[in-house]
N, C-alpha and C. Protein backbone atom coordinates (compact mmCIF):
# COMPACT_ATOMS: atom_id res chain seq x y z
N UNK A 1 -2.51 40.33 4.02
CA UNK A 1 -2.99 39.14 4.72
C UNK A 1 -1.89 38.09 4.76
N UNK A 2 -1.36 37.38 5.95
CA UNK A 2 -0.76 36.25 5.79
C UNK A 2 -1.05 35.28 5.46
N UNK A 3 0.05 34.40 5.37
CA UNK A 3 -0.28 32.87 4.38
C UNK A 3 -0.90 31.88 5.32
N UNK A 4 -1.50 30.48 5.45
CA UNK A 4 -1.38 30.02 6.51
C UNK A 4 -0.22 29.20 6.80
N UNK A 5 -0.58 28.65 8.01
CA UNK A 5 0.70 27.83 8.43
C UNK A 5 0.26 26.37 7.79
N UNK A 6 1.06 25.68 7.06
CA UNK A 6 0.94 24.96 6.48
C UNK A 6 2.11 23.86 6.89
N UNK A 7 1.22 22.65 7.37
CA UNK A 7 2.75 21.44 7.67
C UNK A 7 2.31 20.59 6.99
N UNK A 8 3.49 20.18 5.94
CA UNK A 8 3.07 18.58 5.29
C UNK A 8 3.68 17.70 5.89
N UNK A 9 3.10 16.34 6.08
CA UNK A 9 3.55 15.63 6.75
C UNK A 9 3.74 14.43 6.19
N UNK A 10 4.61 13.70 6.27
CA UNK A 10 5.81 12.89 4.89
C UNK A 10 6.48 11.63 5.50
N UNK A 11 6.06 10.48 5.38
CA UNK A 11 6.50 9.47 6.10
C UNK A 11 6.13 8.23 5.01
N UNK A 12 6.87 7.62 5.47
CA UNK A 12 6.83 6.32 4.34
C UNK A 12 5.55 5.22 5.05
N UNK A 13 4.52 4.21 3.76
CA UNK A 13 4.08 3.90 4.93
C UNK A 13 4.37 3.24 5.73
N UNK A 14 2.99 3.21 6.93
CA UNK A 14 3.70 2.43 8.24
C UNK A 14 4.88 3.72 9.76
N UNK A 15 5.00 4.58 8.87
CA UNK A 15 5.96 5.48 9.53
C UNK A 15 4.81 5.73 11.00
N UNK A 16 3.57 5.77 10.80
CA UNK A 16 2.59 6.14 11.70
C UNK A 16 2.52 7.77 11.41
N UNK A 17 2.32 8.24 10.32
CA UNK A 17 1.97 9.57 9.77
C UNK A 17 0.81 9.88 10.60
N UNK A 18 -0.23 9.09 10.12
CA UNK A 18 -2.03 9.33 10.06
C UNK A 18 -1.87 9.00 11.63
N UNK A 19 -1.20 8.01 12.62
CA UNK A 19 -1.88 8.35 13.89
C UNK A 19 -1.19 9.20 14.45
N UNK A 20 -0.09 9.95 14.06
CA UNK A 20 0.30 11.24 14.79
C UNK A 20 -0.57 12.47 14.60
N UNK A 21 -0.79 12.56 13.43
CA UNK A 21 -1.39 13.56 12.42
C UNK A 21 -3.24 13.68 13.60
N UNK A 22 -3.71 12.49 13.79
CA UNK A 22 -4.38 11.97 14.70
C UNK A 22 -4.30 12.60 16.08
N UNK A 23 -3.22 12.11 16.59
CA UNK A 23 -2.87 13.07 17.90
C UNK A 23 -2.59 14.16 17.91
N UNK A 24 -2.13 14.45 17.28
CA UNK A 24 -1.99 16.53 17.16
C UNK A 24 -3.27 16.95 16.55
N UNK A 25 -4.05 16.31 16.24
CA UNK A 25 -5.90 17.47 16.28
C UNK A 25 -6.10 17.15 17.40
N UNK A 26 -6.28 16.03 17.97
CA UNK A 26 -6.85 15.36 19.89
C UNK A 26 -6.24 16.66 20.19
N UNK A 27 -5.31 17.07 20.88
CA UNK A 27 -4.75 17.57 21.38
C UNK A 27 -4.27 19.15 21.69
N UNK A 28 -4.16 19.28 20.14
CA UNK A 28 -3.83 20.62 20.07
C UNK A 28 -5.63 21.49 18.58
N UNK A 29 -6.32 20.63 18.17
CA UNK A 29 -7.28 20.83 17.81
C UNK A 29 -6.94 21.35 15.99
N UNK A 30 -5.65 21.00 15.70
CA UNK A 30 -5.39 21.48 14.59
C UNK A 30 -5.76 20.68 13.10
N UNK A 31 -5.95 21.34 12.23
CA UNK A 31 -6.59 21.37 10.92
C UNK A 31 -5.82 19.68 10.40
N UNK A 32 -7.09 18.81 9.62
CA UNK A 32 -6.15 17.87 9.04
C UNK A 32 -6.71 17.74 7.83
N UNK A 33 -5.78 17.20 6.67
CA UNK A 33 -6.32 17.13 5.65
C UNK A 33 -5.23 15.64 4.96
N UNK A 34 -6.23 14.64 4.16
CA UNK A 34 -5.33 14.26 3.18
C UNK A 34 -5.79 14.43 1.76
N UNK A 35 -5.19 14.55 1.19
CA UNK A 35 -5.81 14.30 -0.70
C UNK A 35 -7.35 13.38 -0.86
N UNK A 36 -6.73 11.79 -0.40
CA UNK A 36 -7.76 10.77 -0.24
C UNK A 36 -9.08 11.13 -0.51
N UNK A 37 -8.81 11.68 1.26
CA UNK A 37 -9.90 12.50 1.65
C UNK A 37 -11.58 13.06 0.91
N UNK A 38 -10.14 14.39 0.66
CA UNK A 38 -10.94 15.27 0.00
C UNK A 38 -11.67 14.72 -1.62
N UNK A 39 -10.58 13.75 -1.98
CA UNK A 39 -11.23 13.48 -3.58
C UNK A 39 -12.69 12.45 -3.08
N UNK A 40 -12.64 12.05 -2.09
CA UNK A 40 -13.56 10.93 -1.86
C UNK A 40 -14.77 12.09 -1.44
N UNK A 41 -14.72 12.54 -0.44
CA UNK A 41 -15.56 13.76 -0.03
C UNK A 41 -16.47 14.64 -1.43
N UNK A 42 -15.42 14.83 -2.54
CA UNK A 42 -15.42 15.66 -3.31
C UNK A 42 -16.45 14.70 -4.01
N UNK A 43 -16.19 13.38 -4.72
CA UNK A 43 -17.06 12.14 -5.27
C UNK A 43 -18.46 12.25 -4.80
N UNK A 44 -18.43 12.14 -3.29
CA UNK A 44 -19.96 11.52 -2.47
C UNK A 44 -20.30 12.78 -2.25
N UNK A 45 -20.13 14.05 -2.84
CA UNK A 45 -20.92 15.39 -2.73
C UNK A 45 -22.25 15.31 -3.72
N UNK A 46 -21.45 14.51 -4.70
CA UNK A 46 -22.82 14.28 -6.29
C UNK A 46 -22.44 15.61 -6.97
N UNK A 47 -21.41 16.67 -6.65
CA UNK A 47 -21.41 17.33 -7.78
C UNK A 47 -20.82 17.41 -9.34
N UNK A 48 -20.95 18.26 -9.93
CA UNK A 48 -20.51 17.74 -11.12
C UNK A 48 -19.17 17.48 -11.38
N UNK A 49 -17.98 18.13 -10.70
CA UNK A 49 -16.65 17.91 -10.67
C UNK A 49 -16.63 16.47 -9.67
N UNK A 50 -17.65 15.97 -9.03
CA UNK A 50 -17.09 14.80 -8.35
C UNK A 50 -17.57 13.94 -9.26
N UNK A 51 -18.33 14.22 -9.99
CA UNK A 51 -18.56 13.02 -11.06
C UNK A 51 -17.79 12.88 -11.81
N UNK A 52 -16.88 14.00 -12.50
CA UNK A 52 -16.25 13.65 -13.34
C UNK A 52 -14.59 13.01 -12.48
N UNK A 53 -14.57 13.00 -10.90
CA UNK A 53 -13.35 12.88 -10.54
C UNK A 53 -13.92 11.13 -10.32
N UNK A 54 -15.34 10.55 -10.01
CA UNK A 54 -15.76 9.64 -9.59
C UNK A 54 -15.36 8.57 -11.10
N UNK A 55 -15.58 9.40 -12.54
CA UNK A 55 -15.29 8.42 -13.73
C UNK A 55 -13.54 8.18 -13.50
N UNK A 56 -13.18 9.51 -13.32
CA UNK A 56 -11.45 9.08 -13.15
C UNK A 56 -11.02 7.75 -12.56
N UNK A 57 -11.41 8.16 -11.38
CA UNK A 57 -11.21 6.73 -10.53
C UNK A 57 -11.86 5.48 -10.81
N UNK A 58 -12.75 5.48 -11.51
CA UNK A 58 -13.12 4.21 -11.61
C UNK A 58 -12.35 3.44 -12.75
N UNK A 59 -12.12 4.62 -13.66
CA UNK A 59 -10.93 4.30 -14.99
C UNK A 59 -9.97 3.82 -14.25
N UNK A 60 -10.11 3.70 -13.29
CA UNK A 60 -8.38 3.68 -12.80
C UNK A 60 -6.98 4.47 -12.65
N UNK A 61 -7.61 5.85 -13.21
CA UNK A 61 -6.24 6.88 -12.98
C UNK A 61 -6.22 7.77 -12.23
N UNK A 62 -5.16 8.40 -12.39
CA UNK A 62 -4.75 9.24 -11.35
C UNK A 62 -5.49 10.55 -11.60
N UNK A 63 -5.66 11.20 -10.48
CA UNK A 63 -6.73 12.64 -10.82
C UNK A 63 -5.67 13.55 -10.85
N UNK A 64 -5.58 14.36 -11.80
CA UNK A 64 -4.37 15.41 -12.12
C UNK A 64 -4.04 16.17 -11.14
N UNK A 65 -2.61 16.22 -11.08
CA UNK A 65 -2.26 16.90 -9.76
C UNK A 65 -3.08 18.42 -9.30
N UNK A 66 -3.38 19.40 -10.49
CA UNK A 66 -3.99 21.11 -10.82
C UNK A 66 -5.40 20.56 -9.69
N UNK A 67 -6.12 19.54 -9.58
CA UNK A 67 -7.46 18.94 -9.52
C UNK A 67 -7.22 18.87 -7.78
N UNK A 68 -6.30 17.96 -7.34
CA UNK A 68 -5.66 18.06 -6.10
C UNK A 68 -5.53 18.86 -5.51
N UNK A 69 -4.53 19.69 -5.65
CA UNK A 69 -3.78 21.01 -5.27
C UNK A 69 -5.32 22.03 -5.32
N UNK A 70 -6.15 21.98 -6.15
CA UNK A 70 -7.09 22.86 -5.88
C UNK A 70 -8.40 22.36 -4.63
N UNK A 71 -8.43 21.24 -4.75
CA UNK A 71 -9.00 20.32 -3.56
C UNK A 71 -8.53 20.84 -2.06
N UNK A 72 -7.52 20.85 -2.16
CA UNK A 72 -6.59 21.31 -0.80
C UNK A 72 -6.86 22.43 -0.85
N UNK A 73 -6.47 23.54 -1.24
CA UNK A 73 -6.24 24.49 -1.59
C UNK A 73 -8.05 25.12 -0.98
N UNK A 74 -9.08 24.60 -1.48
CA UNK A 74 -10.27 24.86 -0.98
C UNK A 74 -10.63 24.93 0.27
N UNK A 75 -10.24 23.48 1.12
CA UNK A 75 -9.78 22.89 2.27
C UNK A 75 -9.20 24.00 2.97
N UNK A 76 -8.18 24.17 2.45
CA UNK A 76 -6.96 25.43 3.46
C UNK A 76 -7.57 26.51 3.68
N UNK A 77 -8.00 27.11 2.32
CA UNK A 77 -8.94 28.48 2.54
C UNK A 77 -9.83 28.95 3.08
N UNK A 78 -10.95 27.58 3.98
CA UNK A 78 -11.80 27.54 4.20
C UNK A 78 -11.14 27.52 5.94
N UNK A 79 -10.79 26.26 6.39
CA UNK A 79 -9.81 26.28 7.63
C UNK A 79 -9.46 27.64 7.72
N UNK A 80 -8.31 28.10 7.26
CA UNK A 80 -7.74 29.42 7.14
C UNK A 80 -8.85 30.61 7.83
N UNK A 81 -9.84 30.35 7.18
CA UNK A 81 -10.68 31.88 7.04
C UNK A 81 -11.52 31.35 8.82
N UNK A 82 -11.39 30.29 8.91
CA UNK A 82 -12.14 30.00 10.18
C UNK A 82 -11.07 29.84 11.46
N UNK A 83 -9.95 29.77 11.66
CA UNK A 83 -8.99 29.35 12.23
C UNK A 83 -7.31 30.12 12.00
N UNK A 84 -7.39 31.41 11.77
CA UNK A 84 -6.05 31.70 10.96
C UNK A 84 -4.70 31.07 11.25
N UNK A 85 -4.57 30.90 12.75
CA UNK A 85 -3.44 30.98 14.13
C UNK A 85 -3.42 29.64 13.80
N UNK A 86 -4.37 28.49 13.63
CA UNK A 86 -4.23 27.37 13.43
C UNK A 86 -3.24 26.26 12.44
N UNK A 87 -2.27 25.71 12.88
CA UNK A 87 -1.48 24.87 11.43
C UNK A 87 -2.64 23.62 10.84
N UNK A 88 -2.45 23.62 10.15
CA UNK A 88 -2.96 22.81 9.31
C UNK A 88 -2.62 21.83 8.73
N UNK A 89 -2.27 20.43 8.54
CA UNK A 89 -1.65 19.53 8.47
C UNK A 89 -2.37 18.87 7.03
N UNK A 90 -1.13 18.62 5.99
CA UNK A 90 -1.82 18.25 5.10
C UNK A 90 -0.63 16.95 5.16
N UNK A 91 -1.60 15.40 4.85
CA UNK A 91 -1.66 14.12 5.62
C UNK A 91 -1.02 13.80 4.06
N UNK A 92 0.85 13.14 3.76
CA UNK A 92 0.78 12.17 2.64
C UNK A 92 1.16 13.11 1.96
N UNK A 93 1.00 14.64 2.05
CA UNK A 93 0.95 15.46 0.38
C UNK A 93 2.44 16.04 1.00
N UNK A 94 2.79 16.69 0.17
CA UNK A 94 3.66 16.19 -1.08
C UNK A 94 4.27 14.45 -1.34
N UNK A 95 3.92 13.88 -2.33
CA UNK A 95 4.50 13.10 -2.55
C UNK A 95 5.93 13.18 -3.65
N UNK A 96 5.59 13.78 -4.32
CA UNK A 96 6.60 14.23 -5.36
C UNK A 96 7.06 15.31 -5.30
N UNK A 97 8.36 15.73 -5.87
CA UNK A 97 8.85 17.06 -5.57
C UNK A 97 7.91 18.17 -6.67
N UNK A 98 7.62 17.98 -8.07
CA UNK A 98 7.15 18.57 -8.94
C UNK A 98 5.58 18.70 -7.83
N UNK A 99 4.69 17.89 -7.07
CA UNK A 99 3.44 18.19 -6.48
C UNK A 99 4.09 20.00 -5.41
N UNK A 100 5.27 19.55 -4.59
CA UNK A 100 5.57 20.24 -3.69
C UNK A 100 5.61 21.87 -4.87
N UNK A 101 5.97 21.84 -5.32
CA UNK A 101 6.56 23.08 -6.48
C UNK A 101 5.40 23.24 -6.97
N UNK A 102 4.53 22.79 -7.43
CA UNK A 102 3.51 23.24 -7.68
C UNK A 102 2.01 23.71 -6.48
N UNK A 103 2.21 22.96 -5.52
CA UNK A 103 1.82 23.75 -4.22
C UNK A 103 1.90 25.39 -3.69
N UNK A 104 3.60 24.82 -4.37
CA UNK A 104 4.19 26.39 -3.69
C UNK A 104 3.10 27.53 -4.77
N UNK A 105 3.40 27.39 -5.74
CA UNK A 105 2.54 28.37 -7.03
C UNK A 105 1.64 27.98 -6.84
N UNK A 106 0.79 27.79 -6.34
CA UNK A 106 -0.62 27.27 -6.59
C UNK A 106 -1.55 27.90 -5.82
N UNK A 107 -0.88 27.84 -4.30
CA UNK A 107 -1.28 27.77 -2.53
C UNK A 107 -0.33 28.75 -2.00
N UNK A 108 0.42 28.38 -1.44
CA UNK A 108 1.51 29.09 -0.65
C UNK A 108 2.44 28.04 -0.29
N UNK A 109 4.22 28.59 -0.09
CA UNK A 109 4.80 27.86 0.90
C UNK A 109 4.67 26.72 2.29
N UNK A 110 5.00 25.95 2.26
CA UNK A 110 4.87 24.89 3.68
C UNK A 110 5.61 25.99 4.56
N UNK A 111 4.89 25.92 5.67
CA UNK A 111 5.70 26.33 7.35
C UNK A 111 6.86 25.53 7.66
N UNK A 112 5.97 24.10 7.69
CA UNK A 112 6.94 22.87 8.61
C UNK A 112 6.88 21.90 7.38
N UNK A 113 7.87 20.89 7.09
CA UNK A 113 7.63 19.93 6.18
C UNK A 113 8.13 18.63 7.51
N UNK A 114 7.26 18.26 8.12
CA UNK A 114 7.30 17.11 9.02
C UNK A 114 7.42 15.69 8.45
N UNK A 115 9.03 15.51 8.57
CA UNK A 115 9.44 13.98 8.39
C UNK A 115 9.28 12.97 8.96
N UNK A 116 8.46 11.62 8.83
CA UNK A 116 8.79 10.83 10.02
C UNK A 116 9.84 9.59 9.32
N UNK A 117 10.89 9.63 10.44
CA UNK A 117 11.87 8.85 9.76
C UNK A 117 12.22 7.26 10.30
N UNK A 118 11.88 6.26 9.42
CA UNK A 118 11.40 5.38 9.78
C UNK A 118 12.01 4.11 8.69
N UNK A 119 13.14 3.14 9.56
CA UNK A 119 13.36 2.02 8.69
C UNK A 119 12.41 0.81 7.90
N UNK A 120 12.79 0.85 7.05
CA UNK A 120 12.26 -0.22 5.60
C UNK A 120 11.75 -1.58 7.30
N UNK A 121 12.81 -1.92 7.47
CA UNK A 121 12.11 -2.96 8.53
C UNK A 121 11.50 -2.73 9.47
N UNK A 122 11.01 -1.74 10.19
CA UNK A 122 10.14 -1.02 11.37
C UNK A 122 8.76 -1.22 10.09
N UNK A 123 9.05 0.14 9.27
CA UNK A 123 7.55 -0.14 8.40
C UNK A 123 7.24 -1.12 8.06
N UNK A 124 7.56 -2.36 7.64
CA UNK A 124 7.26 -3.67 7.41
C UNK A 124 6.58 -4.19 8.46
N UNK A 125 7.29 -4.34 9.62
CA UNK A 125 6.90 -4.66 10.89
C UNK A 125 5.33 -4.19 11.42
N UNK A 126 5.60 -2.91 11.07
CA UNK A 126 3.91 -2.45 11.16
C UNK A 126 2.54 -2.66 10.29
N UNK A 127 3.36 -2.60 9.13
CA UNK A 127 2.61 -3.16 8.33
C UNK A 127 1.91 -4.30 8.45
N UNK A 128 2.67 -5.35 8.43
CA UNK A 128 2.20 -6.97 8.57
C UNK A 128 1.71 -6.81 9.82
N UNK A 129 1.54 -6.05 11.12
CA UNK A 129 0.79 -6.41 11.99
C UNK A 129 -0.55 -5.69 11.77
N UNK A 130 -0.56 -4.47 11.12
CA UNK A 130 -2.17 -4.03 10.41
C UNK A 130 -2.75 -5.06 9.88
N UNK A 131 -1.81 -5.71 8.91
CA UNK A 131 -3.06 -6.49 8.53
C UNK A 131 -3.75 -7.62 8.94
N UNK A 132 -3.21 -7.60 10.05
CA UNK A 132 -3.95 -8.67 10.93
C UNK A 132 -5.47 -8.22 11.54
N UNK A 133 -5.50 -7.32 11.38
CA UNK A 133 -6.74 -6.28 11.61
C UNK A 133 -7.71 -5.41 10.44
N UNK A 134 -6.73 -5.18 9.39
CA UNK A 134 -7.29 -4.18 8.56
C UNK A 134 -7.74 -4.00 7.36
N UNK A 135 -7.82 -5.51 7.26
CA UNK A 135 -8.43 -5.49 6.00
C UNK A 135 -8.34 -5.16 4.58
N UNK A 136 -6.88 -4.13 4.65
CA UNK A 136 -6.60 -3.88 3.91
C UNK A 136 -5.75 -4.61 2.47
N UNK A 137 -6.03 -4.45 1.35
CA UNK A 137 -5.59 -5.30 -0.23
C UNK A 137 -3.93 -5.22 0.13
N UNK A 138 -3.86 -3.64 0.20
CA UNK A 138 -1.99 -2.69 0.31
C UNK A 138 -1.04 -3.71 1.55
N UNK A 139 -1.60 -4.45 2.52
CA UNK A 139 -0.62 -5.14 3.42
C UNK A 139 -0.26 -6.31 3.44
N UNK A 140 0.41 -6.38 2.26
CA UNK A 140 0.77 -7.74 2.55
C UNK A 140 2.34 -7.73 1.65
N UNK A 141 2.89 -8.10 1.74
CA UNK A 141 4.81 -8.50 1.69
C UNK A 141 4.91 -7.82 0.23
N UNK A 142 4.12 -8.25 -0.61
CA UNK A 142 4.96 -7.41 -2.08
C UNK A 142 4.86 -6.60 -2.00
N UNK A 143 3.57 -5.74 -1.78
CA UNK A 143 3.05 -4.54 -2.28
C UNK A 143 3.71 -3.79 -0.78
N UNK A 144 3.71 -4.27 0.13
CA UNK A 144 4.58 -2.88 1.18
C UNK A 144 5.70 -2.57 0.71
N UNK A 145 7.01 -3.57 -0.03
CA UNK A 145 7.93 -3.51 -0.66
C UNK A 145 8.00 -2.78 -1.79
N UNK A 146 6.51 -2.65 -2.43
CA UNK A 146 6.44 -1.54 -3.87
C UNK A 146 6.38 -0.76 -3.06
N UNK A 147 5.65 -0.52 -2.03
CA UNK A 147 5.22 0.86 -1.61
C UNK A 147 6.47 1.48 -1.19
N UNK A 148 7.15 0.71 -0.65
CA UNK A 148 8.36 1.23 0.58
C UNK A 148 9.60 2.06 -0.66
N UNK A 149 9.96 1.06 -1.75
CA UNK A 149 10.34 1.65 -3.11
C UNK A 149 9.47 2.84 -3.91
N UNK A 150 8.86 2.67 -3.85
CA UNK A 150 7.53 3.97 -4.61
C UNK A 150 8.19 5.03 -3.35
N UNK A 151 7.97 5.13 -2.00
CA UNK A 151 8.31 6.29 -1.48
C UNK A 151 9.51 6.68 -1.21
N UNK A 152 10.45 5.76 -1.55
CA UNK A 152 11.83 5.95 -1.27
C UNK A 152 12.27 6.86 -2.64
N UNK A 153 11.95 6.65 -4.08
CA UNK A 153 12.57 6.82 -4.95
C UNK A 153 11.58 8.29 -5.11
N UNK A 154 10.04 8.39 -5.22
CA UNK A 154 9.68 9.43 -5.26
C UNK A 154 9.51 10.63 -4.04
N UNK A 155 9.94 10.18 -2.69
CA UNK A 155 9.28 10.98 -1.64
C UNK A 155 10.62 11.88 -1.16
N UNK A 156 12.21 11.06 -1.35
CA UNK A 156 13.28 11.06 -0.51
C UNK A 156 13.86 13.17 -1.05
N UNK A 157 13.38 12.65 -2.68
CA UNK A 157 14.14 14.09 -3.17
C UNK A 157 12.90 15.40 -2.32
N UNK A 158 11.98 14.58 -1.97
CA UNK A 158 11.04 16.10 -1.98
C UNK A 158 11.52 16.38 -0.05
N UNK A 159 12.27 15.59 0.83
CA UNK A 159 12.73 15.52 1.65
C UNK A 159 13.93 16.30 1.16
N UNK A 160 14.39 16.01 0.24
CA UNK A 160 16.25 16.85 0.44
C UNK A 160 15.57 18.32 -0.21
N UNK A 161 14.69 18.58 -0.71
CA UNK A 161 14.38 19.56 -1.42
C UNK A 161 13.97 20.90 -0.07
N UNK A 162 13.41 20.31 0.89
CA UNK A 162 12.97 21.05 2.07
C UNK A 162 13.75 21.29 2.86
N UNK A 163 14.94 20.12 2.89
CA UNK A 163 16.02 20.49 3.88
C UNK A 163 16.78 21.51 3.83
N UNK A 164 17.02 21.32 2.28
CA UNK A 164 17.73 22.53 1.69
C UNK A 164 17.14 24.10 2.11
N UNK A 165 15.93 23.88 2.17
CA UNK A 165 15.44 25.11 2.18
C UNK A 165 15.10 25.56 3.84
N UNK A 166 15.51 24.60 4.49
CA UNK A 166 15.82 24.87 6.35
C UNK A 166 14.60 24.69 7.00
N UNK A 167 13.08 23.91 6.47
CA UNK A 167 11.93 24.27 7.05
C UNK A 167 11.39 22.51 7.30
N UNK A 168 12.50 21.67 6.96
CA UNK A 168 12.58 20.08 7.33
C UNK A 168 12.71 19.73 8.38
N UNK A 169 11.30 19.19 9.50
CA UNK A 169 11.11 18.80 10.36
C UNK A 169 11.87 17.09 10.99
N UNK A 170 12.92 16.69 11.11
CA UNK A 170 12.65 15.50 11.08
C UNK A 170 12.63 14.86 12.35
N UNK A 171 11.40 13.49 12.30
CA UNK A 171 11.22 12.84 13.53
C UNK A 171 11.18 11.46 13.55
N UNK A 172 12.37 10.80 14.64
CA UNK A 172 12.67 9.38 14.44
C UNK A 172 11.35 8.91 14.86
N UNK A 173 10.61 8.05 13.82
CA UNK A 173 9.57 7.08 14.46
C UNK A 173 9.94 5.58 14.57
N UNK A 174 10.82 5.13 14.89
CA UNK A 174 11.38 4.01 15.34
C UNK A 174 10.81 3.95 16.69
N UNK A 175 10.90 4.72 17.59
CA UNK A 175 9.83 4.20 18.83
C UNK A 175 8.88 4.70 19.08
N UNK A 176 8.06 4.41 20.46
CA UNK A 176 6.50 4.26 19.99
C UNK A 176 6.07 5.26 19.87
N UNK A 177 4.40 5.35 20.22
CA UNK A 177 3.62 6.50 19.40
C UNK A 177 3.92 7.66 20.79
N UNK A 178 3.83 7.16 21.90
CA UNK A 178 4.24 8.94 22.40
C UNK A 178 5.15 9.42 22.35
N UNK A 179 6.52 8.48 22.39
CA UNK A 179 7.75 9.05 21.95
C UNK A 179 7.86 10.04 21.03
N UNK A 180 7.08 9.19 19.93
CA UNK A 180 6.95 10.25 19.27
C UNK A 180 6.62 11.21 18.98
N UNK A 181 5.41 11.36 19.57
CA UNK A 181 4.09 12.37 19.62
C UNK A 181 5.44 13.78 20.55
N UNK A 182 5.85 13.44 21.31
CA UNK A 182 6.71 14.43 22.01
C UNK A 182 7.61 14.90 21.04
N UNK A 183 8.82 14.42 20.63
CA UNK A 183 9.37 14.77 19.15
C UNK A 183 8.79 15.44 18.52
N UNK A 184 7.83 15.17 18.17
CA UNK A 184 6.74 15.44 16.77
C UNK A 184 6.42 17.49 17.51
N UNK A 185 5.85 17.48 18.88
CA UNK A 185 5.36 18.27 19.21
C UNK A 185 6.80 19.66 19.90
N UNK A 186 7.80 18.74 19.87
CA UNK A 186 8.32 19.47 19.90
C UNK A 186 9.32 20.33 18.63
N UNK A 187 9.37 19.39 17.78
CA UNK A 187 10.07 19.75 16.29
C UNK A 187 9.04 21.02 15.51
N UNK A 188 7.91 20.82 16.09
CA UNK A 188 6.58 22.10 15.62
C UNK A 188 6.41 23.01 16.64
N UNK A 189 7.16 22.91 17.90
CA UNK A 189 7.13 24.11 18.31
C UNK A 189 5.82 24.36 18.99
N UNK A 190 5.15 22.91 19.58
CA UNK A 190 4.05 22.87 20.38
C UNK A 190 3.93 23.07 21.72
């Protein structure tokens, strides 16, 4: 049996990950997934592993990567068995190179590792105009600056780690969203 096709998709925020990720299901009808997601999904099921993922989070920590990776991993198998031909886009994941390596053993190899490559001041730029809309705690000047550092220092090696291995998608998102969406669709071979 083959593996599926598996694209992670890896952008700092603001890169516009989630509305590409967005346009390639519109479009081409393909599988999406983020972590988020699934742990939230996994919570508001009421089962007993979401309760115990529902105390995690409320503690405030992080849900162990094995917990994740098997989250997905459920996700994929399930897609997979309904969709084989289909890629599957997993939204944000890998963040770390040790998550990516443990994917690989866990799940299977990535197909595509889809970069969107995107300056510290573009993401800012987007940022501060979300939050003119979104309500969100994460947009506002310090914390995009942690964030933009948080993905630079943990996200960049799991980028050189894929390149190396020849299956590193990368796509300038410096201009707008169909620009990109074309890039995007053509770097995957859509």
């Amino acid at each position: 049996m083959s593996n599926p096709k598996i694209c992670f998709v890896i952008g700092g925020p603001g890169s516009g990950k989630g509305t590409q990720c967005e346009m390639l299901v519109q479009k081409y009808g393909l599988a999406h997934f983020s972590s988020g997601d699934l742990l939230r999904a996994e919570v508001g099921s009421g089962s007993a592993r979401g309760k115990q993922l529902e105390q995690i989070m409320k503690e405030g920590k992080l849900v162990d990567m094995e917990t994740v990776i098997a989250l997905l991993k459920e996700a994929i198998d399930k897609s997979f068995k309904e969709s084989p031909d289909k890629i599957i886009l997993l939204d944000g994941f890998p963040r770390e190179l040790n998550q990516a390596q443990k994917f690989e053993e866990m799940v299977c190899n990535a197909t595509y590792v889809l970069s969107f490559d995107c300056s510290p001041e573009t993401m800012t730029e987007r940022l501060l105009g979300r939050a003119k809309t979104s309500g969100r705690a994460d947009d506002n000047i310090e914390t995009i600056k942690k964030r933009l550092k948080t993905f630079t220092d943990q996200t960049v090696p799991v980028l050189d780690y894929y390149k190396a291995k020849g299956n590193l998608v990368s796509v300038s998102a410096e201009q707008n969203k169909d620009a990109i969406f074309q890039a995007t669709c053509s770097g995957l071979c859509l």
